[in-house]
N, C-alpha and C. Protein backbone atom coordinates (compact mmCIF):
# COMPACT_ATOMS: atom_id res chain seq x y z
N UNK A 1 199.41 209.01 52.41
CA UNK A 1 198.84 210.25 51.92
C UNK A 1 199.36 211.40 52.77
N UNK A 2 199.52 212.38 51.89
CA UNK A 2 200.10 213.80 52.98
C UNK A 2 199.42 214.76 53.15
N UNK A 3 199.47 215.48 54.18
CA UNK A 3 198.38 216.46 55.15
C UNK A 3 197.90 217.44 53.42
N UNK A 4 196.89 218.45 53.08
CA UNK A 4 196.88 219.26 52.45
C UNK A 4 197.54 220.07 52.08
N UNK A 5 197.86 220.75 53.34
CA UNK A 5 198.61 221.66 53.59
C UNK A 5 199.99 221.43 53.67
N UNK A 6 200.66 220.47 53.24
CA UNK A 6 201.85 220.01 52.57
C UNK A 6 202.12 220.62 50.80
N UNK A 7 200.89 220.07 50.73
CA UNK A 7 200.83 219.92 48.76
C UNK A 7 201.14 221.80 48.19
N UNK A 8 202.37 221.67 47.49
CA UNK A 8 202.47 223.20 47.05
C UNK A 8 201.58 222.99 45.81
N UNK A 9 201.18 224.18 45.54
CA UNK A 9 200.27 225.23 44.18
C UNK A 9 201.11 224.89 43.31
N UNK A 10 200.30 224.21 42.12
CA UNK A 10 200.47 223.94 40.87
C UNK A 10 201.55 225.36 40.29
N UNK A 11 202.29 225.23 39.81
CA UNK A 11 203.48 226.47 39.53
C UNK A 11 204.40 226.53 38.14
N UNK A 12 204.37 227.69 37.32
CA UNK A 12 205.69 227.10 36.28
C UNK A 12 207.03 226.44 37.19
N UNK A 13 207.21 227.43 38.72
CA UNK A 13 208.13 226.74 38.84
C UNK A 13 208.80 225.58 39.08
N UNK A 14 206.97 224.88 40.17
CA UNK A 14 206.44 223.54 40.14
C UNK A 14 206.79 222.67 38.96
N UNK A 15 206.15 223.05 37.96
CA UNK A 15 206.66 222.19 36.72
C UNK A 15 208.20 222.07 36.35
N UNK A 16 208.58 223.20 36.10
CA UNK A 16 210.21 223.03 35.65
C UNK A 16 211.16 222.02 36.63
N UNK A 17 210.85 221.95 37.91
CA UNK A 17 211.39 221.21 38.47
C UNK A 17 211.24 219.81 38.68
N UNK A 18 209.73 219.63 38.33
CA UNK A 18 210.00 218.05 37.73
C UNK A 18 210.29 217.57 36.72
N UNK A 19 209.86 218.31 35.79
CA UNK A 19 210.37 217.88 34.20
C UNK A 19 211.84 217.97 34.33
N UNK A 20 212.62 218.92 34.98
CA UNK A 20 213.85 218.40 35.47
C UNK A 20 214.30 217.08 36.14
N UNK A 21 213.64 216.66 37.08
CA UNK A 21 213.95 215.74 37.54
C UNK A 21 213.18 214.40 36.83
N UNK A 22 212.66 214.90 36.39
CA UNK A 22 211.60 213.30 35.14
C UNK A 22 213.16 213.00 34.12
N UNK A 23 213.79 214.10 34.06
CA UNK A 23 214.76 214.49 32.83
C UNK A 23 215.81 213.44 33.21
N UNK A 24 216.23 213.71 34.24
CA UNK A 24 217.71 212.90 35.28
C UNK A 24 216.95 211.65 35.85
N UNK A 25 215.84 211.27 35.61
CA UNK A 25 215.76 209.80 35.93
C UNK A 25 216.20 208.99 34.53
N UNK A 26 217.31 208.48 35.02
CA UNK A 26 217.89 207.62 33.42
C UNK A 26 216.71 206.75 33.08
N UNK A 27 216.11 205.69 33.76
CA UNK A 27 215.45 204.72 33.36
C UNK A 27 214.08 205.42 32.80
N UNK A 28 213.61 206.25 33.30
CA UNK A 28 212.41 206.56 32.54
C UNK A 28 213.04 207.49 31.30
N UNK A 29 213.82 208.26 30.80
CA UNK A 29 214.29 208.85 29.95
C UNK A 29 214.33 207.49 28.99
N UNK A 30 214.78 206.31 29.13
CA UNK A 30 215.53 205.32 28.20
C UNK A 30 214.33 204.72 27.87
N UNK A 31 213.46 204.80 28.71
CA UNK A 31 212.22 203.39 28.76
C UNK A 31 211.58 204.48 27.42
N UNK A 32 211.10 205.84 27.93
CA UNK A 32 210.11 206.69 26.92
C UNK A 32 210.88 206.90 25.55
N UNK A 33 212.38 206.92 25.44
CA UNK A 33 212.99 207.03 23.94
C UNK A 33 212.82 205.80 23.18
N UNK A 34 212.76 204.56 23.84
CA UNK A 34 212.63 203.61 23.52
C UNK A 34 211.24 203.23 22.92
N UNK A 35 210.11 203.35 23.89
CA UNK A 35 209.03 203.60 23.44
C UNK A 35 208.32 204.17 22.24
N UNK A 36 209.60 205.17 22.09
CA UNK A 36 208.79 206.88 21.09
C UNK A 36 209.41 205.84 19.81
N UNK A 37 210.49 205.39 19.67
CA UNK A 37 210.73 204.64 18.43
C UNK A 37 210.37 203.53 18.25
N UNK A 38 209.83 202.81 18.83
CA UNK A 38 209.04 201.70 18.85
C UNK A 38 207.63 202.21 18.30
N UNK A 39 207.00 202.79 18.48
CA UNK A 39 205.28 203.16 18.07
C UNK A 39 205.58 204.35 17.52
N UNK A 40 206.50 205.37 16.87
CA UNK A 40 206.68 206.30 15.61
C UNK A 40 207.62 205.71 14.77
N UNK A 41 208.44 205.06 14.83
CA UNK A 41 209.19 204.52 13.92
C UNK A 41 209.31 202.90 13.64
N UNK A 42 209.69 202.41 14.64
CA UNK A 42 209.46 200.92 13.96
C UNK A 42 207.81 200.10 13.66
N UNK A 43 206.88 200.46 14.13
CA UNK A 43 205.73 200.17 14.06
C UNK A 43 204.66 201.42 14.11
N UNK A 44 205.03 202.17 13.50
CA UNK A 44 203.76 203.29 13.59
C UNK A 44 202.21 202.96 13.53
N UNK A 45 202.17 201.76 12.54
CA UNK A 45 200.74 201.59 12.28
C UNK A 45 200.30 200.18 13.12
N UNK A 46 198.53 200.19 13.31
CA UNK A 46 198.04 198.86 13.89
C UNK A 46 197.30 198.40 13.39
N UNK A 47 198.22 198.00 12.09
CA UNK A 47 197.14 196.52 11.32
C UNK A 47 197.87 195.62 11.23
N UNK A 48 198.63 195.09 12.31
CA UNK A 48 199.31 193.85 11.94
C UNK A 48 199.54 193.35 12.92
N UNK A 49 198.72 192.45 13.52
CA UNK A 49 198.76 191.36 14.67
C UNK A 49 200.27 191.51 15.62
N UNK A 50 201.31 190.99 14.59
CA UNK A 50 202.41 191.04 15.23
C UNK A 50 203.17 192.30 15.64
N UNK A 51 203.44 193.33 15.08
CA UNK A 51 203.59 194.68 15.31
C UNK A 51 202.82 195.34 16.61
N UNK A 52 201.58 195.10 16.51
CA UNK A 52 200.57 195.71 17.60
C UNK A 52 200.98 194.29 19.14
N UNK A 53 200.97 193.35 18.78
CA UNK A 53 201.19 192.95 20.05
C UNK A 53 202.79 192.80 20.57
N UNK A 54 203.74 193.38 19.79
CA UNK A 54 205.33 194.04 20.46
C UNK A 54 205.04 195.44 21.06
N UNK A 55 204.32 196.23 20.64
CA UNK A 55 203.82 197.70 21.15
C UNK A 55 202.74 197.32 23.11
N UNK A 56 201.88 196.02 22.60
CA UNK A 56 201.11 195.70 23.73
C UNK A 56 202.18 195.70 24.94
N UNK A 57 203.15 194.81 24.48
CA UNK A 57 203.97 193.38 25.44
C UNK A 57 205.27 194.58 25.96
N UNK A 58 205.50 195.40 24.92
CA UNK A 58 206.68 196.75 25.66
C UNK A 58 205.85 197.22 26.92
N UNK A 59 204.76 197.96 26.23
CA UNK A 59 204.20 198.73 27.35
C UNK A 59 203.56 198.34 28.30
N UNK A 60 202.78 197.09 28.20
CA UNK A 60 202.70 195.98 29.51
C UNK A 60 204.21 196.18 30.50
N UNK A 61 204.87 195.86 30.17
CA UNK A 61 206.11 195.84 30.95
C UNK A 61 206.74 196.77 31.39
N UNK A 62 206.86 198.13 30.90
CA UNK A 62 207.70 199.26 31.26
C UNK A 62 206.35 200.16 32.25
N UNK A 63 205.39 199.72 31.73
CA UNK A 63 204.46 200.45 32.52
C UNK A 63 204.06 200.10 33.54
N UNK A 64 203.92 198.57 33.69
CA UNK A 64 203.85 197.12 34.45
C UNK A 64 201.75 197.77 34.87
N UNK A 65 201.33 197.64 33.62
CA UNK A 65 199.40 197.96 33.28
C UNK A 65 198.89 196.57 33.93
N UNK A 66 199.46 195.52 33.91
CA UNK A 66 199.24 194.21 34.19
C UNK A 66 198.13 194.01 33.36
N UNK A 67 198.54 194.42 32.08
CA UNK A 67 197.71 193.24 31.10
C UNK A 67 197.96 191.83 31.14
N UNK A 68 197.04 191.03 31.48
CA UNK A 68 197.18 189.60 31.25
C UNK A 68 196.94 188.69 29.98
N UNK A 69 196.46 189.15 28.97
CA UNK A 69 196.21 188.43 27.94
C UNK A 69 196.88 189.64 26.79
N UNK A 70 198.27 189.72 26.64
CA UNK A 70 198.90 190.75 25.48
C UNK A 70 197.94 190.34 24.24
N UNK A 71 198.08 188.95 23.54
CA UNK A 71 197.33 188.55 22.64
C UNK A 71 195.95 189.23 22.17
N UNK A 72 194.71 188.93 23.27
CA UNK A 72 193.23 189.30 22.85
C UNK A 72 193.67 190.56 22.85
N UNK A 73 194.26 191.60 23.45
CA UNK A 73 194.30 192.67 23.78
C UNK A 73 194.46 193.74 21.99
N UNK A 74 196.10 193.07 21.81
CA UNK A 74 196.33 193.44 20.18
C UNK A 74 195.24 193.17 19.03
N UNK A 75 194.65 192.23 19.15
CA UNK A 75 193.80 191.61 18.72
C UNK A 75 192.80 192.36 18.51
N UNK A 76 192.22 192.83 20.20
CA UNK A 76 191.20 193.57 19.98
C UNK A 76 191.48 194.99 19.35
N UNK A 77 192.80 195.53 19.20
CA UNK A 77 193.13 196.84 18.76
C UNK A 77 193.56 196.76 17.05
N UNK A 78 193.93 195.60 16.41
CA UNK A 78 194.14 195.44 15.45
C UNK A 78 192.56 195.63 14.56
N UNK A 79 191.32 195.18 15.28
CA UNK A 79 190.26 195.18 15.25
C UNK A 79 189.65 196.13 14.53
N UNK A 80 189.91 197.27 15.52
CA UNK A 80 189.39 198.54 15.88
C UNK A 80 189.70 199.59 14.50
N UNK A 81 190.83 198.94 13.79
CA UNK A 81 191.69 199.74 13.03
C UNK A 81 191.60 201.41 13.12
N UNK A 82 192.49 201.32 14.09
CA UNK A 82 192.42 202.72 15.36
C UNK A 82 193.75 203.70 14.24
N UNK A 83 194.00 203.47 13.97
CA UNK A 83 195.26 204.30 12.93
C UNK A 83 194.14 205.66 12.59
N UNK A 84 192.86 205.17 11.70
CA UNK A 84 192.01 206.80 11.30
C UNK A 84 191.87 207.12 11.95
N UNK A 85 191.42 206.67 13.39
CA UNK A 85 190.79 207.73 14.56
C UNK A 85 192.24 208.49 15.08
N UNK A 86 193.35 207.85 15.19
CA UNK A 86 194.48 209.07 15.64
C UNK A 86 194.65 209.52 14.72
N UNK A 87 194.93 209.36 13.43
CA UNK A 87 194.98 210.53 12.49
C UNK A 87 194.19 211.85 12.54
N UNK A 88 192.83 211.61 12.97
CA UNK A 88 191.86 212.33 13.14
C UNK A 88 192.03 213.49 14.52
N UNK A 89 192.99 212.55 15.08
CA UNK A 89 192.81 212.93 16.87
C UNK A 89 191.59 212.98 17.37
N UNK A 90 191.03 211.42 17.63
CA UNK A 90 189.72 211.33 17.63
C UNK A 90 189.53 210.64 19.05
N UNK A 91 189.43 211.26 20.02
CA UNK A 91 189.76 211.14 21.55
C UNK A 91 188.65 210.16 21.99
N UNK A 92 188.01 209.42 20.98
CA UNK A 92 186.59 208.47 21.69
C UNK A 92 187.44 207.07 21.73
N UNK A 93 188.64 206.98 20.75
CA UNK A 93 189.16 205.66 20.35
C UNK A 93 189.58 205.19 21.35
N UNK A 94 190.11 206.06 22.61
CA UNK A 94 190.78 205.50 23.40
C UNK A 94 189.66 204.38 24.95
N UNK A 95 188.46 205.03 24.63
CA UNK A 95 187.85 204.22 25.52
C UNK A 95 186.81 202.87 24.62
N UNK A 96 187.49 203.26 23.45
CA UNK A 96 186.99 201.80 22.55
C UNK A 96 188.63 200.92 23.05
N UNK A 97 189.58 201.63 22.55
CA UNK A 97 190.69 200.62 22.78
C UNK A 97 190.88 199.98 24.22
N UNK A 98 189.82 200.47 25.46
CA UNK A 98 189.70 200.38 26.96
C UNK A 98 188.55 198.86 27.00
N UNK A 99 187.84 199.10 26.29
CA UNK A 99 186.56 198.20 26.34
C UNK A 99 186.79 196.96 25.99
N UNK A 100 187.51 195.92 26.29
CA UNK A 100 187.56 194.68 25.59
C UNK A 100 186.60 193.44 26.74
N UNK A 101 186.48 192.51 25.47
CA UNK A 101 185.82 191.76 25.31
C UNK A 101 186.92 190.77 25.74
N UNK A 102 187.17 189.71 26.60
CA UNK A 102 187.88 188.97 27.14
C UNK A 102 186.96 187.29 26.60
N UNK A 103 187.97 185.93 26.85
CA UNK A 103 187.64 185.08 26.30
C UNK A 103 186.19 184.47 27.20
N UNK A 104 184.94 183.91 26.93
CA UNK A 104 184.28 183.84 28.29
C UNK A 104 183.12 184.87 28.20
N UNK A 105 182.95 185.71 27.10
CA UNK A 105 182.51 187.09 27.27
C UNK A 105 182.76 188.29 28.50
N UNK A 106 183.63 188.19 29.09
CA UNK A 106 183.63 188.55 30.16
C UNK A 106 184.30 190.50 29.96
N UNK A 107 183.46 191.30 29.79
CA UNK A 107 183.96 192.61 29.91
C UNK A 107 185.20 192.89 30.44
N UNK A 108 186.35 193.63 30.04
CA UNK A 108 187.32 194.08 31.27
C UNK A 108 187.68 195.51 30.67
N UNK A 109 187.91 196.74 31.26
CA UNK A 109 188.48 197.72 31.32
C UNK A 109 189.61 198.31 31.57
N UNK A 110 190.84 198.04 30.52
CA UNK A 110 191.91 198.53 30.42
C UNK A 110 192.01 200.03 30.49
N UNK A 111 191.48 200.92 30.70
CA UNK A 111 191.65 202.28 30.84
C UNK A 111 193.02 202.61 30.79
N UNK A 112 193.20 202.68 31.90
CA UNK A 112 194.95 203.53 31.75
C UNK A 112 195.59 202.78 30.80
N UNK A 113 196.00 201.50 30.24
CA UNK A 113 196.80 200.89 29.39
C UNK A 113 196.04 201.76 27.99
N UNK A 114 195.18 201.54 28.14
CA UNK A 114 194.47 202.23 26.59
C UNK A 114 194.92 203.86 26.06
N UNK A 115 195.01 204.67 27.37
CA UNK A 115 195.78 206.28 27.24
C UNK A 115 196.85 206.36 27.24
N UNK A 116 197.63 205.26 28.03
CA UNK A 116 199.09 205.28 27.17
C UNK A 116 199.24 204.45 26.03
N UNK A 117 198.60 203.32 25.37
CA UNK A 117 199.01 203.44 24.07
C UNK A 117 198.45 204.72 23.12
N UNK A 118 197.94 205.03 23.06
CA UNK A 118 197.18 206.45 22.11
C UNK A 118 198.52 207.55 22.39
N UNK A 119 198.81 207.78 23.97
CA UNK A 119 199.57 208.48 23.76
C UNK A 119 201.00 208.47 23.31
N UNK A 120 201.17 207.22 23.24
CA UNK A 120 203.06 206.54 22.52
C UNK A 120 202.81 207.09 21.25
N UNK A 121 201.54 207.12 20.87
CA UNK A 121 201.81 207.49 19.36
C UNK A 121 201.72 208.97 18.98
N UNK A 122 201.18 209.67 19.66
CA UNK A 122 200.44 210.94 20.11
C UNK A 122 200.73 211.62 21.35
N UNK A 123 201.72 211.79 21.79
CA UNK A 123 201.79 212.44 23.30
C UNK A 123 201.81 213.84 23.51
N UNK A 124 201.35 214.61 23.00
CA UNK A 124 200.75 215.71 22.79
C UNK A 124 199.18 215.95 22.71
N UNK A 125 198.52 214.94 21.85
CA UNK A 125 197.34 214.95 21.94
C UNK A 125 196.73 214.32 22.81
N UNK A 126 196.89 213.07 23.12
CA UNK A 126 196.43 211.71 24.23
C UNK A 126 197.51 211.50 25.49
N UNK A 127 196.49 212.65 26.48
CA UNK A 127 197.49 212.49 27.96
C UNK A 127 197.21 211.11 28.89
N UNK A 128 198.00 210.91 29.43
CA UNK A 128 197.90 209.29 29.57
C UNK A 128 197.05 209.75 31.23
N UNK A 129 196.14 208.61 31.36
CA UNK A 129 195.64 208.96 32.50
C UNK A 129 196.25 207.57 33.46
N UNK A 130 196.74 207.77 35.17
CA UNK A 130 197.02 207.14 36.13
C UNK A 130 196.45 207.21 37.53
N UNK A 131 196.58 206.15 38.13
CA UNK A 131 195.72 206.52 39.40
C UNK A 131 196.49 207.60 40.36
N UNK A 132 198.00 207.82 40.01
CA UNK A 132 198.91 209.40 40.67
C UNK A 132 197.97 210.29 39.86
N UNK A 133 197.94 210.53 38.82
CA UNK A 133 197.17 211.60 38.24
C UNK A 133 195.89 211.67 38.77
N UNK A 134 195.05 210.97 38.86
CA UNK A 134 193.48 210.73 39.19
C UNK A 134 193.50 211.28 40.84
N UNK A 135 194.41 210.76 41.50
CA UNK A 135 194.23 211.20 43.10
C UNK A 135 194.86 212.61 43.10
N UNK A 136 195.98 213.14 42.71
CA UNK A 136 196.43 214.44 42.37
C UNK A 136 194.97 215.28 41.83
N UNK A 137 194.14 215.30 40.65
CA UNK A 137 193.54 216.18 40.36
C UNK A 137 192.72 216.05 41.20
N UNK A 138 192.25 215.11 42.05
CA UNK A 138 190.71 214.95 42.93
C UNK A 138 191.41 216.05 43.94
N UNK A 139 192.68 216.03 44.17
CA UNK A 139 193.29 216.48 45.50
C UNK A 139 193.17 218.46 45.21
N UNK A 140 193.47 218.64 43.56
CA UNK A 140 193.57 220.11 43.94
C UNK A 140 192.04 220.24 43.41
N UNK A 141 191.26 219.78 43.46
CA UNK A 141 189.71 220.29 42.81
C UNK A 141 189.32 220.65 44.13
N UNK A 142 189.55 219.51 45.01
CA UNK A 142 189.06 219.87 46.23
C UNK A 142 189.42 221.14 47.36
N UNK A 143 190.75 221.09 46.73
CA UNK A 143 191.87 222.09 47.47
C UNK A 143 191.09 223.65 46.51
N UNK A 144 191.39 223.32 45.43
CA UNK A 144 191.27 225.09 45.05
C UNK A 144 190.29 224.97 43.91
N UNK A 145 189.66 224.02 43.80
CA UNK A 145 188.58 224.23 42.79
C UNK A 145 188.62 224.98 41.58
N UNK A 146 189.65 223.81 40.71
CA UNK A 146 190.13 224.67 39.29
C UNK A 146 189.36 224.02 38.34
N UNK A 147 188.21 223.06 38.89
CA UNK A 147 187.02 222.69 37.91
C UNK A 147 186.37 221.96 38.27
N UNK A 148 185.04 221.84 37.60
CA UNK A 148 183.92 221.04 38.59
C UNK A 148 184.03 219.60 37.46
N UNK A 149 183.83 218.87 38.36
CA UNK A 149 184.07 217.29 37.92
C UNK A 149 183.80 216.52 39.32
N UNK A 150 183.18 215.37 38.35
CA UNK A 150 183.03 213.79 39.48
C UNK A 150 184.14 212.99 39.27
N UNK A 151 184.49 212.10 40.15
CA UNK A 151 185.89 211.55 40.43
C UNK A 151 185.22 210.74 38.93
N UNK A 152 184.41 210.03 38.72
CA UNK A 152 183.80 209.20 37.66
C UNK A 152 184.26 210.02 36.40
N UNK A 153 184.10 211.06 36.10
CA UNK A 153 184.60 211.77 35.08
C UNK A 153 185.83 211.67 34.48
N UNK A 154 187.10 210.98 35.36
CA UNK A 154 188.24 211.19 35.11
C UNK A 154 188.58 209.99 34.31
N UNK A 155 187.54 208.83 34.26
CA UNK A 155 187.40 207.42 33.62
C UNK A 155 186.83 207.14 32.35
N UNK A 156 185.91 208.93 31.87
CA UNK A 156 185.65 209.10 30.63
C UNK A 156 186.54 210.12 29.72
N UNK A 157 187.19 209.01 28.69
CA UNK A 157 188.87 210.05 28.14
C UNK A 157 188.76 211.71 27.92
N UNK A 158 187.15 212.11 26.53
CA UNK A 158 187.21 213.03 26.75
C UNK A 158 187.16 214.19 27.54
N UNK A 159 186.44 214.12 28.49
CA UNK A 159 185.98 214.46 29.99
C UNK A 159 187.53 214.83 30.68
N UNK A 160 188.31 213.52 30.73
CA UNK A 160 189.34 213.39 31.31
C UNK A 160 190.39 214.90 30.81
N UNK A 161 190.34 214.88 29.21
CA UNK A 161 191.36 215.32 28.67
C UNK A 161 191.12 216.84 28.92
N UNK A 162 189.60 217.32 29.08
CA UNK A 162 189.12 218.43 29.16
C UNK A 162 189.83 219.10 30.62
N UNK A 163 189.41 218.19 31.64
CA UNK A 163 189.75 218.20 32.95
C UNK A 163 191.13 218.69 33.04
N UNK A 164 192.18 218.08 32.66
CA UNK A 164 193.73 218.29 32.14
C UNK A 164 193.65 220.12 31.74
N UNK A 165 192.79 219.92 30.80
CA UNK A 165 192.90 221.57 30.09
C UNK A 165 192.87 222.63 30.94
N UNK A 166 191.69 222.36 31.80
CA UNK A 166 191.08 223.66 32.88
C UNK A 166 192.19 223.51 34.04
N UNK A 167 192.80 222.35 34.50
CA UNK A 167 194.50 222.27 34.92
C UNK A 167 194.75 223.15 34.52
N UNK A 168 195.38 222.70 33.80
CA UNK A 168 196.62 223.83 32.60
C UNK A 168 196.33 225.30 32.60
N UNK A 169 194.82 225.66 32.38
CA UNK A 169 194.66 226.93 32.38
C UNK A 169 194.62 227.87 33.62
N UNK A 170 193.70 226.83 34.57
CA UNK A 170 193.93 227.99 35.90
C UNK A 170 195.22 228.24 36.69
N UNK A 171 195.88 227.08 37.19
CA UNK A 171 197.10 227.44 37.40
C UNK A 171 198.17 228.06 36.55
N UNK A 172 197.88 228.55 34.97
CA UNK A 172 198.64 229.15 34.02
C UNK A 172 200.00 228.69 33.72
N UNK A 173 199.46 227.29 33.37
CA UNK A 173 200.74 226.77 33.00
C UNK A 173 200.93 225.78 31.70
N UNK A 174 199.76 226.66 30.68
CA UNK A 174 199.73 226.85 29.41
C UNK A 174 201.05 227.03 28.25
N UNK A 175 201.87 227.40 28.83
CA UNK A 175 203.22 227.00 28.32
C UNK A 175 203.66 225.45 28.10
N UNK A 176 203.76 224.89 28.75
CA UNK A 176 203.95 223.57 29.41
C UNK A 176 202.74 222.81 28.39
N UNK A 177 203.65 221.48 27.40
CA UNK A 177 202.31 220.30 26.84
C UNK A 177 202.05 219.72 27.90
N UNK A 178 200.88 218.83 27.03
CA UNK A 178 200.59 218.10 27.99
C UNK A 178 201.02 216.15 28.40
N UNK A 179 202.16 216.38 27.63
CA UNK A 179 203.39 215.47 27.89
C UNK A 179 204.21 215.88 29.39
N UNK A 180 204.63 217.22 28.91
CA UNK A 180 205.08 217.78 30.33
C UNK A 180 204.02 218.01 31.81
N UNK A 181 202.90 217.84 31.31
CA UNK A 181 201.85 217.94 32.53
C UNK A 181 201.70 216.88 33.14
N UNK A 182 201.82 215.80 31.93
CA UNK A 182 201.22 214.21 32.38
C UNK A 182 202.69 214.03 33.59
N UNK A 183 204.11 214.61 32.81
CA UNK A 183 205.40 213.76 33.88
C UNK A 183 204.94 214.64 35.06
N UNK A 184 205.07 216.05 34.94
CA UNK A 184 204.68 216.41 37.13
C UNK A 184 203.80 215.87 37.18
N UNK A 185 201.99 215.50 36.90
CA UNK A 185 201.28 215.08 37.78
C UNK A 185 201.91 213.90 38.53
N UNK A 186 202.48 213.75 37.37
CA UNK A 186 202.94 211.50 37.57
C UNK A 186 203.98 211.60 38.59
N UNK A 187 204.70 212.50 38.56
CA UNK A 187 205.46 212.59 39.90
C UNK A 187 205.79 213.08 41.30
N UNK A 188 204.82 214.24 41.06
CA UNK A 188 203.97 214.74 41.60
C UNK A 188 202.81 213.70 42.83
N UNK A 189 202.10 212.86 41.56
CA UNK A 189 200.94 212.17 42.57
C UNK A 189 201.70 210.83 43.28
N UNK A 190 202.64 210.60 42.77
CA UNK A 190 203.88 209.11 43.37
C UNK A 190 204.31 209.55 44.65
N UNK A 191 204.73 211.13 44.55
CA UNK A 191 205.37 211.33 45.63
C UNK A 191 204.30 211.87 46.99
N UNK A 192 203.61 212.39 46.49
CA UNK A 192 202.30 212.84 47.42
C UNK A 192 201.15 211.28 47.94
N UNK A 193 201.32 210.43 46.95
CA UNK A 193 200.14 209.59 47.09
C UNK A 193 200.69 207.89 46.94
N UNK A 194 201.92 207.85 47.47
CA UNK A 194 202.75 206.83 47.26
C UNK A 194 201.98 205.20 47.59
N UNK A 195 202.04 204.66 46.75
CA UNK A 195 201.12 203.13 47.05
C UNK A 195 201.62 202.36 48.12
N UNK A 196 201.02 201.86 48.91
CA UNK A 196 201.28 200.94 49.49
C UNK A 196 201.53 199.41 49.39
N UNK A 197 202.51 198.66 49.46
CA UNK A 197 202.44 197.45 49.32
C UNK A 197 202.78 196.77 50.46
């Protein structure tokens, strides 16, 4: 983790320079084109077992979510028949598509895997939430207080997505989607909040 007083102010110019550099990372450029035609073009919709669990088993992997059961997972999203609620842009689906029911009854909470699938299909509307993003916004709320929120808040989507907004607005960087917000936080919070292994 790095001192505070390291971390520069959220900035257009801040942004342009990572979306630049998000731009010149080949592998994430190839992984997200790949992605965008995979869940808008070859499989747009999720009513079909097999379709929905090639969309699971990509983004398990490029994202490395460590879903362990791809299967129940599609399963449970084929379920849901989540297609009306994004049509709708209906921001509750994503913490139904979070909530599964594992074999055993055993609850588990896919969260972040659940905001990036919504957003493969939608990345404009459904910003993907990560634990770089989650420690990044805790970091400038605290720093400059661009909105009041509990760290718990950032685990409920709409809440989450709102949170994103009042981002965007106080630092004035309302120009910028929130595709382009999600890549600086994401690189942004990697480089500031780098994991340990």
């Amino acid at each position: 983790m790095i001192n505070k007083s390291e971390t520069k102010r959220p900035s257009r110019k801040e942004v342009e320079y990572y979306i630049d550099k998000w731009n010149s990372l080949e592998n994430y450029a190839v992984q997200e084109s790949s992605l965008k035609k995979l869940f808008t073009q070859t499989y747009p919709l999720n009513n079909n077992l097999d379709d929905v669990i090639i969309k699971v088993c990509a983004l398990n992997d490029f994202y490395s979510t460590n879903i362990f059961s791809p299967f129940a997972i599609a399963k449970h999203i084929v379920s849901l028949k989540i297609d009306s609620y994004l049509a709708k842009d209906d921001l509750k689906i994503v913490d139904k598509i979070a909530e599964i029911k594992m074999n055993g009854g055993k609850i588990i909470h896919f969260y972040s895997f659940a905001t990036k699938y919504c957003s493969h299909h939608k990345p404009l509307v459904y910003p993907i939430y990560d634990s770089y993003v989650d420690k990044l916004l805790v970091h400038f709320r605290n720093k400059d207080k661009f909105s009041n929120f509990s760290n718990t808040d950032l685990r409920t989507y709409p809440l989450y997505k709102n949170i994103l907004m009042d981002f965007r607005k106080f630092y004035d960087l309302e120009s910028f989607n929130l595709k382009q917000i999600d890549q600086y936080l994401w690189l942004v919070g990697k480089e500031y909040f780098p994991k340990k292994y």
